[in-house]
N, C-alpha and C. Protein backbone atom coordinates (compact mmCIF):
# COMPACT_ATOMS: atom_id res chain seq x y z
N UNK A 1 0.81 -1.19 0.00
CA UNK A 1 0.00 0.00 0.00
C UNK A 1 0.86 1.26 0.00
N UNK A 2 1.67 1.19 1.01
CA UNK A 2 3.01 2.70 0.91
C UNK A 2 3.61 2.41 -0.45
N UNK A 3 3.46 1.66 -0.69
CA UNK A 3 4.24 1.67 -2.26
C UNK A 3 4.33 2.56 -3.19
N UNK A 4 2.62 1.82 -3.31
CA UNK A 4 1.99 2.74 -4.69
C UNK A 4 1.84 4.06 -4.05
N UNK A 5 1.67 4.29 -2.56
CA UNK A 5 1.31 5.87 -2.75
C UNK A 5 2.83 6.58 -2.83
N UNK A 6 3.72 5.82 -2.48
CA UNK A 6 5.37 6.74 -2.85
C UNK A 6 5.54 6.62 -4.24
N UNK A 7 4.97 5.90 -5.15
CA UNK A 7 5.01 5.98 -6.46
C UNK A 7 3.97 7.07 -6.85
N UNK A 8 3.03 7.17 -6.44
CA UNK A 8 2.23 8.30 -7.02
C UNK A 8 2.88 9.87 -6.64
N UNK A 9 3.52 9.81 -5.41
CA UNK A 9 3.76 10.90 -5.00
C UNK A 9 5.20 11.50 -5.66
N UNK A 10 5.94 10.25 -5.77
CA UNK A 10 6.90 10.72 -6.85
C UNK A 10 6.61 11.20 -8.33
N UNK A 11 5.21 10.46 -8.96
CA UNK A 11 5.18 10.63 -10.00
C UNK A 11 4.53 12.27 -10.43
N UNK A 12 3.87 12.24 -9.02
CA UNK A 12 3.43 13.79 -9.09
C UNK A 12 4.28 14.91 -8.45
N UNK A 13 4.92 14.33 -8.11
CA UNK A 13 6.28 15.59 -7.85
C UNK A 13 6.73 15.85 -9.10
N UNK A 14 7.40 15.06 -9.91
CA UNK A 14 8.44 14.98 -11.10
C UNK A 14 7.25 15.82 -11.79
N UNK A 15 6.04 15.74 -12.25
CA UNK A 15 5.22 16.53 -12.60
C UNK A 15 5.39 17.71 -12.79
N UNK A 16 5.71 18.00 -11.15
CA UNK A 16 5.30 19.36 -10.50
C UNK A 16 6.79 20.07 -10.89
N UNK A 17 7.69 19.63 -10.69
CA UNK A 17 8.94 19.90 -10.91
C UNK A 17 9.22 20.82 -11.86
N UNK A 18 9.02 19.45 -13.21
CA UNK A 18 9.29 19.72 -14.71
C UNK A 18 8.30 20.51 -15.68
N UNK A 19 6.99 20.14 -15.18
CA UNK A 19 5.90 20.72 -16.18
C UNK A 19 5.50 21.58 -14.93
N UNK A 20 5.15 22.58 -14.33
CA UNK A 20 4.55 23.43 -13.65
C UNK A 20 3.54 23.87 -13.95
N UNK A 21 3.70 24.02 -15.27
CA UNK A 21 2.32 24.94 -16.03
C UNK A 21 1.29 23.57 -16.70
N UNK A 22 1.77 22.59 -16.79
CA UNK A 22 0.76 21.87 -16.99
C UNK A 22 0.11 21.68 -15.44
N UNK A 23 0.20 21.50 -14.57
CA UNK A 23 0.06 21.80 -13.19
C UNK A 23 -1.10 22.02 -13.04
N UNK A 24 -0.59 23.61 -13.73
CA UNK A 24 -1.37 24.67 -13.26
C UNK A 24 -2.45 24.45 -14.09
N UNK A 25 -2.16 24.15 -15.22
CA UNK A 25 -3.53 23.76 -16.25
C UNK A 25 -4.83 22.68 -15.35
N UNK A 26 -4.44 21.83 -14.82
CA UNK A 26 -4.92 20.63 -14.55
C UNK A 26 -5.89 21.10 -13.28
N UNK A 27 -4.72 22.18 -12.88
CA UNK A 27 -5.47 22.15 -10.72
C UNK A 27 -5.70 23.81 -10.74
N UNK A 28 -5.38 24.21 -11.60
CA UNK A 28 -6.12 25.68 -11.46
C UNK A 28 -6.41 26.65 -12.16
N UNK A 29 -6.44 26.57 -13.49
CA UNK A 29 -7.14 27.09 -14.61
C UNK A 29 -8.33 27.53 -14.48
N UNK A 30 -9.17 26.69 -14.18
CA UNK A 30 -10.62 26.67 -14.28
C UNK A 30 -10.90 27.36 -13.39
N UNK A 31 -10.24 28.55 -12.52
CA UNK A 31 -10.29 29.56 -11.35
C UNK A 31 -10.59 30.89 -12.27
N UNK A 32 -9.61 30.90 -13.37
CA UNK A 32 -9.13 32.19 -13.88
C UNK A 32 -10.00 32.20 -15.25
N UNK A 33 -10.98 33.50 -15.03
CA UNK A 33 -11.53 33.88 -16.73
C UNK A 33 -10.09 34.53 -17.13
N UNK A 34 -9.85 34.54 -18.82
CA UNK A 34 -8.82 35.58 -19.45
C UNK A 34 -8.00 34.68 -19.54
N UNK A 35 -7.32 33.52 -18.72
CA UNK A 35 -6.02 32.85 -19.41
C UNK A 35 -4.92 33.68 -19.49
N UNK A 36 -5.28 34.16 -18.21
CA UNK A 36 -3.56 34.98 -18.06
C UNK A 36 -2.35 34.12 -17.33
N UNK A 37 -2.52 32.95 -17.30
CA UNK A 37 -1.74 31.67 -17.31
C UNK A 37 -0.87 32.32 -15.58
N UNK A 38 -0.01 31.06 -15.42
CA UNK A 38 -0.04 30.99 -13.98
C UNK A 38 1.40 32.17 -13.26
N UNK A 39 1.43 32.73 -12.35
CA UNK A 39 2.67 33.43 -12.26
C UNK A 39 3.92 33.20 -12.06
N UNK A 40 4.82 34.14 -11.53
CA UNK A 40 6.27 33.01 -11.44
C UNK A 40 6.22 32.99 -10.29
N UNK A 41 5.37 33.30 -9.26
CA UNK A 41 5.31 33.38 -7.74
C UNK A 41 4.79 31.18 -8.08
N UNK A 42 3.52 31.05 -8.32
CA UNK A 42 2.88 29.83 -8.82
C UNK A 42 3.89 28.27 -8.86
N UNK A 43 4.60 28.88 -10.20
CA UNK A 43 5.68 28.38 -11.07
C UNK A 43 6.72 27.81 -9.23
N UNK A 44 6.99 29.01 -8.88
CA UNK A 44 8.57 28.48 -7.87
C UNK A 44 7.57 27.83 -7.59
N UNK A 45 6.56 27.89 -6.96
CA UNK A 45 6.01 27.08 -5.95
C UNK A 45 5.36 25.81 -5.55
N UNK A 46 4.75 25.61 -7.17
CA UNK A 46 4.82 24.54 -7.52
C UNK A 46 6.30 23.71 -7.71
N UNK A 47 6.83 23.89 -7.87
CA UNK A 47 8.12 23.34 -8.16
C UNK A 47 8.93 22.76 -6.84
N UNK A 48 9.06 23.84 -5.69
CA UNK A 48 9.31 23.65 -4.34
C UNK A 48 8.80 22.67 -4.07
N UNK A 49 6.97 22.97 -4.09
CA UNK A 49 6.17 21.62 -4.00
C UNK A 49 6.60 20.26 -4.73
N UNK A 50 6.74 20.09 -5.66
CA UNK A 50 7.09 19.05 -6.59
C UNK A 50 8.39 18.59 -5.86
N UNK A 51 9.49 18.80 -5.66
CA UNK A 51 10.31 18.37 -4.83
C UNK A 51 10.22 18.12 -3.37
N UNK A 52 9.55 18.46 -3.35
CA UNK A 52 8.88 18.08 -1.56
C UNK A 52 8.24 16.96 -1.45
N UNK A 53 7.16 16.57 -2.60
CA UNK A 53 6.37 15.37 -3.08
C UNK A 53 7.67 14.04 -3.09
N UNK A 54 8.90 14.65 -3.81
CA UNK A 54 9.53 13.79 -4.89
C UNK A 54 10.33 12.69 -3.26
N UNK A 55 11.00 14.11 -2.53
CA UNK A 55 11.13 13.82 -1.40
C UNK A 55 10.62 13.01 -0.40
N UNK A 56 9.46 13.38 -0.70
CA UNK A 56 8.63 12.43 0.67
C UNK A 56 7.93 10.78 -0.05
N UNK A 57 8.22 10.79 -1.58
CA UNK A 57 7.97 9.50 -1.86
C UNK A 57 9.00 8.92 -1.76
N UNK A 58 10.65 9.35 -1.99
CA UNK A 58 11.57 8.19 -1.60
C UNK A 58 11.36 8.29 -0.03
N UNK A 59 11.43 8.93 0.60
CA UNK A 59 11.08 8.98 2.05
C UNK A 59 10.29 7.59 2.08
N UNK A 60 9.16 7.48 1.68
CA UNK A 60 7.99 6.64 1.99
C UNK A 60 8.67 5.19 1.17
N UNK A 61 9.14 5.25 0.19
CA UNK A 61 9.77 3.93 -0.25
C UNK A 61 11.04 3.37 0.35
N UNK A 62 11.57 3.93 0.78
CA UNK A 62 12.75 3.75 2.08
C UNK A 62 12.41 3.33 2.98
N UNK A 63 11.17 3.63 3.64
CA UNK A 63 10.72 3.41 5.00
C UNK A 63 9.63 2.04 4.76
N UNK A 64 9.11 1.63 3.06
CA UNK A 64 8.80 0.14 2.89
C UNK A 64 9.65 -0.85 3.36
N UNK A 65 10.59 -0.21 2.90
CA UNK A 65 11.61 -1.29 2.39
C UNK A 65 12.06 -2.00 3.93
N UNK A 66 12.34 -0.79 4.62
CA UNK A 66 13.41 -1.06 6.06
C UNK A 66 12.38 -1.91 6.86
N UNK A 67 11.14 -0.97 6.92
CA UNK A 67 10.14 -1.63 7.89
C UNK A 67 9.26 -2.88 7.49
């Protein structure tokens, strides 16, 4: 069960990382009339996020393994 969720959480970090703006397409578009697409405040932050995810899924696959 920790498995798959350190696999999802990695897979949505690397996401968050690399594509940001698809991200932003997916989880918060549909907020904004005009499509003035996402900021660079957004962008770092997602990204921070995305490595935090990426982080806490080897975290969680490390801690399968040992325990």
């Amino acid at each position: 069960m920790y498995a798959i969720l350190s696999v999802i959480l990695i897979a949505i970090g690397i996401m968050m990382l690399f594509k940001p703006r698809s991200f932003y397409e997916l989880t918060q578009s549909w907020k904004h009339e005009g499509g003035s697409g996402p900021s660079d405040a957004f962008l770092l932050s997602a990204r921070f996020g995305g490595a935090m995810f990426v982080l806490a899924g080897i975290g969680g696959a490390i801690a399968t393994v040992l325990l």
